[in-house]
N, C-alpha and C. Protein backbone atom coordinates (compact mmCIF):
# COMPACT_ATOMS: atom_id res chain seq x y z
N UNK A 1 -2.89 -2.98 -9.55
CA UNK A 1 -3.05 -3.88 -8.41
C UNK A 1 -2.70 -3.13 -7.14
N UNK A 2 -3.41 -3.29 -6.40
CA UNK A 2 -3.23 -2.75 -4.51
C UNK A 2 -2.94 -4.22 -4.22
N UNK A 3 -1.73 -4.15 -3.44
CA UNK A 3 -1.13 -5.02 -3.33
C UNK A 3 -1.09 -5.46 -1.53
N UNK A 4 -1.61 -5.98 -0.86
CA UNK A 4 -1.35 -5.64 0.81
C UNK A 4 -0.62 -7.31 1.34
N UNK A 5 -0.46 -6.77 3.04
CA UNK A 5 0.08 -7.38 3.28
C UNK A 5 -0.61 -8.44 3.82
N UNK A 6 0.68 -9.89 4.34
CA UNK A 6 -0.56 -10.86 5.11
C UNK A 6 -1.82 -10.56 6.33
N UNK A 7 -0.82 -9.40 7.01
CA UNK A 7 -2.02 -8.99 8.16
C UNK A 7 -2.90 -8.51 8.30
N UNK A 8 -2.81 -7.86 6.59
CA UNK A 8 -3.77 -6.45 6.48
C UNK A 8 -5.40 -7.24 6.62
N UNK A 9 -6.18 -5.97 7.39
CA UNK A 9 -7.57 -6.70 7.36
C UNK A 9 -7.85 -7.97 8.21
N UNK A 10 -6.97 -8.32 9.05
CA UNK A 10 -7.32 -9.80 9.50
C UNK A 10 -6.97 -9.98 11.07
N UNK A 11 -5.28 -10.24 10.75
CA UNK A 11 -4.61 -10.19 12.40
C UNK A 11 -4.19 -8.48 12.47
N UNK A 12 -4.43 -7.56 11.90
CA UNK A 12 -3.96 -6.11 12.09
C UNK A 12 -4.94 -5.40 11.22
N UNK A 13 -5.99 -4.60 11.86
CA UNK A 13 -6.91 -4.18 11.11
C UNK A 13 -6.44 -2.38 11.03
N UNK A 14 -5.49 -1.82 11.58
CA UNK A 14 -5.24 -0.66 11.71
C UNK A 14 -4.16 0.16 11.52
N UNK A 15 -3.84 0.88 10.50
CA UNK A 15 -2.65 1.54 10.58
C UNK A 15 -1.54 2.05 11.85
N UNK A 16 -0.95 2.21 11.71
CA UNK A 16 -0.26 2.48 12.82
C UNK A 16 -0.41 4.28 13.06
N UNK A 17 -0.74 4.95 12.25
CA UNK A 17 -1.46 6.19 12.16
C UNK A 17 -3.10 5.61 12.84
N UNK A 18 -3.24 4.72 13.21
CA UNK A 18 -4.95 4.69 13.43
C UNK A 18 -5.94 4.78 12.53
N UNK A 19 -5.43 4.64 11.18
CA UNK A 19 -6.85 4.43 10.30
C UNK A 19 -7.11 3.45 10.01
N UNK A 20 -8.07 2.74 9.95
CA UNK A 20 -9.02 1.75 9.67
C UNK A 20 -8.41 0.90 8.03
N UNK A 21 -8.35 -0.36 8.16
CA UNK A 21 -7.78 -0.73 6.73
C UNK A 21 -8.84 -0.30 5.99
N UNK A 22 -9.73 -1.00 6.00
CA UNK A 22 -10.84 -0.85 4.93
C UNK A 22 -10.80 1.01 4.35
N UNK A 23 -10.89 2.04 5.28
CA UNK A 23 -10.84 3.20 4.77
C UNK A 23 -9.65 3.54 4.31
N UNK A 24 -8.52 2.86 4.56
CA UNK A 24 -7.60 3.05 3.55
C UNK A 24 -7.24 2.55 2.04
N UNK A 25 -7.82 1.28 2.19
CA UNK A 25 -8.12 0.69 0.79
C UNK A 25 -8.81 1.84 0.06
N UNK A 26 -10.18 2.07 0.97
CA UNK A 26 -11.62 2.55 -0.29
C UNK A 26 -10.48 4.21 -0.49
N UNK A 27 -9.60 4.52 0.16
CA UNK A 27 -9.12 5.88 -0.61
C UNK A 27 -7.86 5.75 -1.37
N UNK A 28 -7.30 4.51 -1.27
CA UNK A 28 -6.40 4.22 -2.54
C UNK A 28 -7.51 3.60 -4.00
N UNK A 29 -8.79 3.31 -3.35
CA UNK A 29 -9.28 2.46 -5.00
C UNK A 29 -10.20 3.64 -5.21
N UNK A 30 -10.24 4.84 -4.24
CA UNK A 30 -10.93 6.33 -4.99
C UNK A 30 -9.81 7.11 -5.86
N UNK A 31 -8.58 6.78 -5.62
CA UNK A 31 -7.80 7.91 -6.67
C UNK A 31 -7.30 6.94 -7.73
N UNK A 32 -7.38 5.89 -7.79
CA UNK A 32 -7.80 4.95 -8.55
C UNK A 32 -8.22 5.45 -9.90
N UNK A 33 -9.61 5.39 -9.40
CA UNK A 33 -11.01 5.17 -9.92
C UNK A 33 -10.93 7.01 -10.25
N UNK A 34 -10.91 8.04 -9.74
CA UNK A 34 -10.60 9.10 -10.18
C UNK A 34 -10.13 9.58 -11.57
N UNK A 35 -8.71 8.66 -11.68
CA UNK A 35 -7.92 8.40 -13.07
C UNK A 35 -8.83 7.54 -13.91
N UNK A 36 -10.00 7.18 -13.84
CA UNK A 36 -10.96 6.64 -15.03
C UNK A 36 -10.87 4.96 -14.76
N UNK A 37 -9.37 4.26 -13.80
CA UNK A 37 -8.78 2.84 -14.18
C UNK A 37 -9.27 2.26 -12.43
N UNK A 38 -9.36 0.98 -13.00
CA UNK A 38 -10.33 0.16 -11.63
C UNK A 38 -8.53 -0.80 -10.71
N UNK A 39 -9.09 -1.13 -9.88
CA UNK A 39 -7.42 -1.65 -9.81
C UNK A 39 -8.18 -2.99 -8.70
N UNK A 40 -7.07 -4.17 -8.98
CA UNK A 40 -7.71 -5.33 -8.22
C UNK A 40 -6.77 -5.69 -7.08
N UNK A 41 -7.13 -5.63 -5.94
CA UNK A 41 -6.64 -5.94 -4.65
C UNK A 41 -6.52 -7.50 -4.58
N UNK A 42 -4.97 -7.60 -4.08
CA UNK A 42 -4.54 -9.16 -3.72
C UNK A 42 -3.99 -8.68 -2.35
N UNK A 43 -3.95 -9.69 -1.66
CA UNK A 43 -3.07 -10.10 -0.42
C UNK A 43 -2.40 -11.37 -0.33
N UNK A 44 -1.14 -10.81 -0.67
CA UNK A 44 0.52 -11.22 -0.41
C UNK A 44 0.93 -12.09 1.13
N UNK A 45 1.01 -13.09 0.94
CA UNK A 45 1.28 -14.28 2.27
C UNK A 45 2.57 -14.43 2.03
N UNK A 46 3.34 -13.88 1.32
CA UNK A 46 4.82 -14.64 1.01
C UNK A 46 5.61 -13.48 2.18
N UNK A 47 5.46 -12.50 1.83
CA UNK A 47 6.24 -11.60 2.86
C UNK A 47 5.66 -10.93 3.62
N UNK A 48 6.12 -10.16 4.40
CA UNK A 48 5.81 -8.91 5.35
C UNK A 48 6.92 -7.81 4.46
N UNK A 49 7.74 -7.56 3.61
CA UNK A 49 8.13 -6.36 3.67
C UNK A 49 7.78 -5.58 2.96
N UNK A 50 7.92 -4.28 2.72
CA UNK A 50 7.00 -3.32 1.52
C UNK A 50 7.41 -3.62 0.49
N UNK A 51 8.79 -3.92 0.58
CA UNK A 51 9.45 -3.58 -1.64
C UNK A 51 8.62 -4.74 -1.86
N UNK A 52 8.84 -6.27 -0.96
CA UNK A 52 8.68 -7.15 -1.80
C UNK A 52 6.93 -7.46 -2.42
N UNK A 53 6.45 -6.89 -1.30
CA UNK A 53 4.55 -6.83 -1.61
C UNK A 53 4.29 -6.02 -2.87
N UNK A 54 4.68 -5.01 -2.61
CA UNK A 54 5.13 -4.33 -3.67
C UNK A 54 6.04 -4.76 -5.28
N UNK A 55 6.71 -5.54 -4.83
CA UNK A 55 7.13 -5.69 -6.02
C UNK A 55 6.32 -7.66 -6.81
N UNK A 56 5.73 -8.15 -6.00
CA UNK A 56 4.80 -9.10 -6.20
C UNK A 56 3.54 -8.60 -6.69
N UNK A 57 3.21 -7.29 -6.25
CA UNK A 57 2.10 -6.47 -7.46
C UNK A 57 2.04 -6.33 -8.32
N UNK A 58 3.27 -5.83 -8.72
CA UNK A 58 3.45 -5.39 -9.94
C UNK A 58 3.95 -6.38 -10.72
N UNK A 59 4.05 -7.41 -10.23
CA UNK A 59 4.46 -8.68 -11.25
C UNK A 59 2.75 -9.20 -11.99
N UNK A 60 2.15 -9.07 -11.01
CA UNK A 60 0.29 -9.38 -11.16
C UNK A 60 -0.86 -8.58 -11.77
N UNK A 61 0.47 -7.76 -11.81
CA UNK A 61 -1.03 -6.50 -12.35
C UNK A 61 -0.87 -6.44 -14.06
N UNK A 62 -1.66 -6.17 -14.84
CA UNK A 62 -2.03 -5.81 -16.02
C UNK A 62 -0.87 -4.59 -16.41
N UNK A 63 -0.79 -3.92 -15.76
CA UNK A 63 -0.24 -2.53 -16.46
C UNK A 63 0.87 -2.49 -15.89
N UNK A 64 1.43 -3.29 -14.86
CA UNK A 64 2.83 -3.60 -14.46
C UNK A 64 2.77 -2.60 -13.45
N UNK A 65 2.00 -1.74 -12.90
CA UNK A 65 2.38 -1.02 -11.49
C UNK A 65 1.36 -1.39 -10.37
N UNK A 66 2.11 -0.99 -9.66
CA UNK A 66 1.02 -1.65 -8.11
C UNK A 66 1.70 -1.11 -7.00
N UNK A 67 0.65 -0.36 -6.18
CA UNK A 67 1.04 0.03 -4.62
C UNK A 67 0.86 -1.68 -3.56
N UNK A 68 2.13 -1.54 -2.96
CA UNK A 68 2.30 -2.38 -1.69
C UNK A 68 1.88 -1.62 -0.69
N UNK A 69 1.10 -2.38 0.39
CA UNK A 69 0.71 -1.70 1.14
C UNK A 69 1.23 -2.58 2.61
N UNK A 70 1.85 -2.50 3.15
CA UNK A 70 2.14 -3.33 4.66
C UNK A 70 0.49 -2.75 5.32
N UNK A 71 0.49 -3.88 6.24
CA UNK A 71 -0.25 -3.75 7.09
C UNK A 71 -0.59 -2.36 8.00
N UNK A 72 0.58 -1.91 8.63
CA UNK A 72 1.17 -0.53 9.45
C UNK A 72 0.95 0.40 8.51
N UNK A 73 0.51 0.45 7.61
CA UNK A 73 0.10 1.63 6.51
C UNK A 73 1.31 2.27 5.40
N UNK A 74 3.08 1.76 6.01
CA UNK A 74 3.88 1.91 4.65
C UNK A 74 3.62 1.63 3.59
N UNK A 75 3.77 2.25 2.52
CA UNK A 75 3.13 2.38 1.29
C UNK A 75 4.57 2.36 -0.11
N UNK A 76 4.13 1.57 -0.82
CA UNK A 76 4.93 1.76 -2.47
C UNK A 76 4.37 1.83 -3.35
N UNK A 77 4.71 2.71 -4.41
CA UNK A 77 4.60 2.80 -5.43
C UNK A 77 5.33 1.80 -6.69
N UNK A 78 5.18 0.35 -7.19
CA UNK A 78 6.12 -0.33 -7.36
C UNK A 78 6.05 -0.60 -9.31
N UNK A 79 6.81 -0.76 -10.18
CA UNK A 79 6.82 -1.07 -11.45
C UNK A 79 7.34 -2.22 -12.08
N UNK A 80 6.92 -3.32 -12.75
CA UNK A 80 7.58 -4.56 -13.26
C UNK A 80 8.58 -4.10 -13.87
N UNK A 81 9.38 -5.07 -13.51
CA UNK A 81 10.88 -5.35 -14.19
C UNK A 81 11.81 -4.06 -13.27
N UNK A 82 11.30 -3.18 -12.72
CA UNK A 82 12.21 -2.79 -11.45
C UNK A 82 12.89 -3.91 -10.50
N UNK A 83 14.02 -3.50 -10.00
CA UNK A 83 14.62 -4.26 -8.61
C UNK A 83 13.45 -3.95 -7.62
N UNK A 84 13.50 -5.20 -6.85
CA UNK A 84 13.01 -5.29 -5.98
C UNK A 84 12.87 -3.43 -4.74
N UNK A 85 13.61 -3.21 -4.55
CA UNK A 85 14.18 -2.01 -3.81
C UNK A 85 14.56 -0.60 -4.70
N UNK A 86 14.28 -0.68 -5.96
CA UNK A 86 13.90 0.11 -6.82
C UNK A 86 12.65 0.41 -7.27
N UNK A 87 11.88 1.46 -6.29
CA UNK A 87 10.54 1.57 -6.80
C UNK A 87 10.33 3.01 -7.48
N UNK A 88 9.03 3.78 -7.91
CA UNK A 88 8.84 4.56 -8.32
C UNK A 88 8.50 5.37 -6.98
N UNK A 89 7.96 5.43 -6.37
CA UNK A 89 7.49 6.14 -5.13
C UNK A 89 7.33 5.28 -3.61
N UNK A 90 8.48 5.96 -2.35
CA UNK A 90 8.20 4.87 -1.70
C UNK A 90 7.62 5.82 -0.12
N UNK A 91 6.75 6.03 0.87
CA UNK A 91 6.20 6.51 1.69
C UNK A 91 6.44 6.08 2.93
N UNK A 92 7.36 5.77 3.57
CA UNK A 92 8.03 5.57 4.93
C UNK A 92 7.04 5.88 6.08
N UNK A 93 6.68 6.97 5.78
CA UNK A 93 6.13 8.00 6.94
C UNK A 93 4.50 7.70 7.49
N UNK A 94 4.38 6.21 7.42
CA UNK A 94 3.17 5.96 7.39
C UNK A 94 2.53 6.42 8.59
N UNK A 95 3.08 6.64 9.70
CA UNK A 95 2.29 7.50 10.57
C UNK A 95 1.76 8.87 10.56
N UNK A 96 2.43 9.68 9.74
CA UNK A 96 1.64 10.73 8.99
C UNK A 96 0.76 10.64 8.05
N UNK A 97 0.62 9.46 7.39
CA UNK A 97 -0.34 9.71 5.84
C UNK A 97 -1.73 9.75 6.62
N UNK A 98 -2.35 10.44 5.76
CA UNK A 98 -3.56 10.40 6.07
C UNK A 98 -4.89 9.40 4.87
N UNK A 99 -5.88 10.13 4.94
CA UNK A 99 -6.70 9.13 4.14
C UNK A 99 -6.57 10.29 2.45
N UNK A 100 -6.13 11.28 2.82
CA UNK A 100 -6.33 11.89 1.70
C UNK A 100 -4.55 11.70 1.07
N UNK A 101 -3.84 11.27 1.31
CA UNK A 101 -2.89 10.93 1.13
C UNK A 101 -3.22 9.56 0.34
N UNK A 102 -3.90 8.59 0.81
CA UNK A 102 -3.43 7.33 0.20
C UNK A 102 -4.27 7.86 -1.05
N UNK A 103 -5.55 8.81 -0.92
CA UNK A 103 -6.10 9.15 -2.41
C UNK A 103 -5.08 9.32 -3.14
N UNK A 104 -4.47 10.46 -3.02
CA UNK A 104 -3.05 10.75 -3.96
C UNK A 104 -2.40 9.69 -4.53
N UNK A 105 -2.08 8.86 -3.41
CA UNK A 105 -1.26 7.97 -3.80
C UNK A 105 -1.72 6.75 -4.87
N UNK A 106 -3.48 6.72 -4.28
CA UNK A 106 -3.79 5.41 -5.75
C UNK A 106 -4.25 6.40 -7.00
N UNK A 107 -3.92 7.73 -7.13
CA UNK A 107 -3.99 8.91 -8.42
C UNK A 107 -2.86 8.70 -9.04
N UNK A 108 -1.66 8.69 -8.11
CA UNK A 108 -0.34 8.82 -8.53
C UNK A 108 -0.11 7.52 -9.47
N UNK A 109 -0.39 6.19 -8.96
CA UNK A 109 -0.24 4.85 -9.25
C UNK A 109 -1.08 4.74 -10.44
N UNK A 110 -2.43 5.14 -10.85
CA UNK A 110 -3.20 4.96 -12.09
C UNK A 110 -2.40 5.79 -13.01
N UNK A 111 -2.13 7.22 -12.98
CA UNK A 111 -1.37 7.93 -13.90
C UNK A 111 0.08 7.20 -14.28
N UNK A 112 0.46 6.64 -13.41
CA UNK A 112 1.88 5.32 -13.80
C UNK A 112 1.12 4.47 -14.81
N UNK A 113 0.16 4.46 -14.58
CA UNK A 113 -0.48 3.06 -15.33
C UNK A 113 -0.46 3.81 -16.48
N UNK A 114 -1.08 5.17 -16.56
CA UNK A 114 -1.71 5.36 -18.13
C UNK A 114 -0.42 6.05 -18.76
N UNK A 115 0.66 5.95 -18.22
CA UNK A 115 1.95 7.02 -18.58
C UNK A 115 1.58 8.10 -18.90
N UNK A 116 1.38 8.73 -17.99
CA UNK A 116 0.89 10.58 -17.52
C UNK A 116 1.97 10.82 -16.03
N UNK A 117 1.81 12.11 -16.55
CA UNK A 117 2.86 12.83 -15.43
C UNK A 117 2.10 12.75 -13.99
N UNK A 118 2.96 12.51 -12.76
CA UNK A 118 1.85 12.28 -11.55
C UNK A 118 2.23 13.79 -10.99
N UNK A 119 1.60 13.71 -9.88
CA UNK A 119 1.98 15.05 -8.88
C UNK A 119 2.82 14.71 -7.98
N UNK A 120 3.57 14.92 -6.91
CA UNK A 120 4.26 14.48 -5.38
C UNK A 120 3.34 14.81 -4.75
N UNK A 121 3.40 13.53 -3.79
CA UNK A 121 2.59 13.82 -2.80
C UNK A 121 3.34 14.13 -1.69
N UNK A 122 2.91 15.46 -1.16
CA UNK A 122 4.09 16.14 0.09
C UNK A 122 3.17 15.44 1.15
N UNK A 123 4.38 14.95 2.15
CA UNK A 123 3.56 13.99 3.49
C UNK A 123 4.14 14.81 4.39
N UNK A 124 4.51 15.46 5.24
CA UNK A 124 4.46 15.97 6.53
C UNK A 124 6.15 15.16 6.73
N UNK A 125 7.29 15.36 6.98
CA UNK A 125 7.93 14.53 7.48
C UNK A 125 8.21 14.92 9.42
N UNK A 126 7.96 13.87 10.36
CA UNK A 126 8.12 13.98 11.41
C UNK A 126 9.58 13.29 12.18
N UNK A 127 10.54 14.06 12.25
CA UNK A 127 11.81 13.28 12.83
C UNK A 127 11.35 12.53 13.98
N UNK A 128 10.52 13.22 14.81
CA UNK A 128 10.96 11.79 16.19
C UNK A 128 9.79 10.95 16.25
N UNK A 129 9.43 10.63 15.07
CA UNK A 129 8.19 9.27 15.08
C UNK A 129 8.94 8.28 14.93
N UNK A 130 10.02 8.14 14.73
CA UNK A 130 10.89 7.23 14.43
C UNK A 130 11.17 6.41 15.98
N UNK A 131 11.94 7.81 16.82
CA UNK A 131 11.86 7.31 18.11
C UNK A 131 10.67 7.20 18.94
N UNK A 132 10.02 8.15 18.46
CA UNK A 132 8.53 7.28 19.35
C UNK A 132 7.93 6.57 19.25
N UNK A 133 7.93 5.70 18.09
CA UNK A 133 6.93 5.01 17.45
C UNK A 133 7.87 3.46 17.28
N UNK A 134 9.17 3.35 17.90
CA UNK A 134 10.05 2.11 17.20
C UNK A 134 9.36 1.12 18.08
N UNK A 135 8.91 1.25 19.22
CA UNK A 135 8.68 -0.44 19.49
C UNK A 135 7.15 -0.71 19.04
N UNK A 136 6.44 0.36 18.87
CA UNK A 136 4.83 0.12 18.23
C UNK A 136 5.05 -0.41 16.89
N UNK A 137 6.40 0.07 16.25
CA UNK A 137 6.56 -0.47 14.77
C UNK A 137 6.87 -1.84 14.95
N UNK A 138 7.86 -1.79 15.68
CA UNK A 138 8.62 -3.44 15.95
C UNK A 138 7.37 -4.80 15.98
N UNK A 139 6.36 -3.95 17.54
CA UNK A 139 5.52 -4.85 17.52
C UNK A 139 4.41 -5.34 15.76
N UNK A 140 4.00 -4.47 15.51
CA UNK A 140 2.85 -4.45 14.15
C UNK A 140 4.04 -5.53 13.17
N UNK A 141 5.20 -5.42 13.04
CA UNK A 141 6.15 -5.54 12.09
C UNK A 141 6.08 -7.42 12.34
N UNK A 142 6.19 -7.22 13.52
CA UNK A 142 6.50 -8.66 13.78
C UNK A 142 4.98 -9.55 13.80
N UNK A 143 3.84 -8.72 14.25
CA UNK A 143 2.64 -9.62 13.82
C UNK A 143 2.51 -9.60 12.23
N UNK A 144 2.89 -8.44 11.69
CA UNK A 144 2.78 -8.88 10.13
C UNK A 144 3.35 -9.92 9.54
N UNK A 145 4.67 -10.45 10.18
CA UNK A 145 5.56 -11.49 9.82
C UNK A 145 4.88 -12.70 10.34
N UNK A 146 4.35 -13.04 11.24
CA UNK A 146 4.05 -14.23 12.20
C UNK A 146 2.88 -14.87 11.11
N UNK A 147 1.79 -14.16 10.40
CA UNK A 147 1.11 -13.99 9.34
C UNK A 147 1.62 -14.52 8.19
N UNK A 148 2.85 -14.71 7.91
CA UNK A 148 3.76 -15.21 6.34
C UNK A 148 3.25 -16.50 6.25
N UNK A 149 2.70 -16.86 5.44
CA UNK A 149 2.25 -18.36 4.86
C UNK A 149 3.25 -18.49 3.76
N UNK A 150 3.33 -20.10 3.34
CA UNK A 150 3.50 -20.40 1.93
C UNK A 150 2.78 -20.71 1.12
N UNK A 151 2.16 -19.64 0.31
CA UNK A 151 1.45 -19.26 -0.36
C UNK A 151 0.60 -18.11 -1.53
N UNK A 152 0.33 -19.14 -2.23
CA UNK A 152 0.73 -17.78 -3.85
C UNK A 152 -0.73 -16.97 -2.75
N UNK A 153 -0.24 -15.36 -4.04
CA UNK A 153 -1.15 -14.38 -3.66
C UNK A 153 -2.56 -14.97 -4.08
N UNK A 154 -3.77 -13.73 -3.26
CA UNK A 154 -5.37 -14.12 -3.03
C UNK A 154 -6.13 -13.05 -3.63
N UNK A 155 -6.48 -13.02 -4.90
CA UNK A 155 -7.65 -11.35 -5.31
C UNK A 155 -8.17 -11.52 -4.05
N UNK A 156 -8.71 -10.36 -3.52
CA UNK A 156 -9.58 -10.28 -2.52
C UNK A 156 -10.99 -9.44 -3.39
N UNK A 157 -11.80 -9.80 -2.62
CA UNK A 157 -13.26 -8.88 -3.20
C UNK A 157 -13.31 -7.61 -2.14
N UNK A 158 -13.76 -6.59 -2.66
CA UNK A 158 -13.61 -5.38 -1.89
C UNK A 158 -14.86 -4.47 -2.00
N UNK A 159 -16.20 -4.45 -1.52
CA UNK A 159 -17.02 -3.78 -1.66
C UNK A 159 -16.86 -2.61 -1.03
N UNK A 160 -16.90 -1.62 -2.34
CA UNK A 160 -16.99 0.00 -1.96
C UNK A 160 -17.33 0.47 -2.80
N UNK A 161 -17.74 2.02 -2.84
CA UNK A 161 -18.54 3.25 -3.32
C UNK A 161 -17.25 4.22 -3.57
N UNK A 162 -16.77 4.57 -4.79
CA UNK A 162 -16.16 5.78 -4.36
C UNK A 162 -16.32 7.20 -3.87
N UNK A 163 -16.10 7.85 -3.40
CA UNK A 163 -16.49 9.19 -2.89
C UNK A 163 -16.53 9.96 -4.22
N UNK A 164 -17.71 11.04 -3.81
CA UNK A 164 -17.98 12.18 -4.54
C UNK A 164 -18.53 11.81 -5.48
């Protein structure tokens, strides 16, 4: 399961790195689909935060793992019956990932599925995105929240092609 958030695609169509949701989906459901396994996208109305999108995936998914994806492009790697805040892989640095990054990352997440060894995905770490980037986060953070419904998660339909 790709697991996203309430904003993703709707009231926030853009990473906070500037990539496009949709091209971030189609390169988490290409490394996916790489690993041989198809994965089904929901969007999560209960929260805005990563563990918990994340960890509402992996309650939904078949094989018990699922990337959370916030809106702003933070990313988890998440497993059933983990704590909430206990995940397998968690990506902070969402202003560095790129699109070939989230590939990795839905490679990393299918090989969880099939219990195979994954790779790390090395992301670039940047110390002062933190300070440059806190009120652009604040803002995205807080439209992702304003977005919280009460309401169970939504499969979404996702038309795409994988690459190559």
């Amino acid at each position: 399961v790709v697991a996203v958030g309430p904003a993703f695609n709707t009231a926030l169509t853009r990473t906070i790195g500037s990539l496009e949701h949709e091209a971030v989906l189609k390169a988490i459901l290409t490394g996916v689909a790489e690993e041989g396994l198809v994965a089904r996208v929901v969007k999560v109305y209960a929260s805005s935060d990563c563990a918990a999108i994340g960890h509402i995936g992996a309650e939904l998914s078949g094989s018990g793992i699922a990337i959370g994806l916030q809106s702003r492009g933070t990313t988890v790697i998440h497993k059933r019956g983990l704590a909430r805040l206990n995940n397998l892989e968690l990506f902070p640095q969402s202003p560095s990932l790129t699109l070939e990054h989230y590939t990795a990352i839905g490679r990393n997440a299918a090989r969880y599925a099939k219990n195979l060894p994954v790779k790390p995905v090395a992301v670039k770490i940047d110390n002062w995105a933190r300070l440059r980037l806190i009120v652009k986060t604040a803002l995205l953070h807080r439209r992702e929240t304003e977005q919280i419904q009460d309401r169970a998660p939504v499969e979404l339909f996702f038309d795409w092609e994988p690459e190559g």
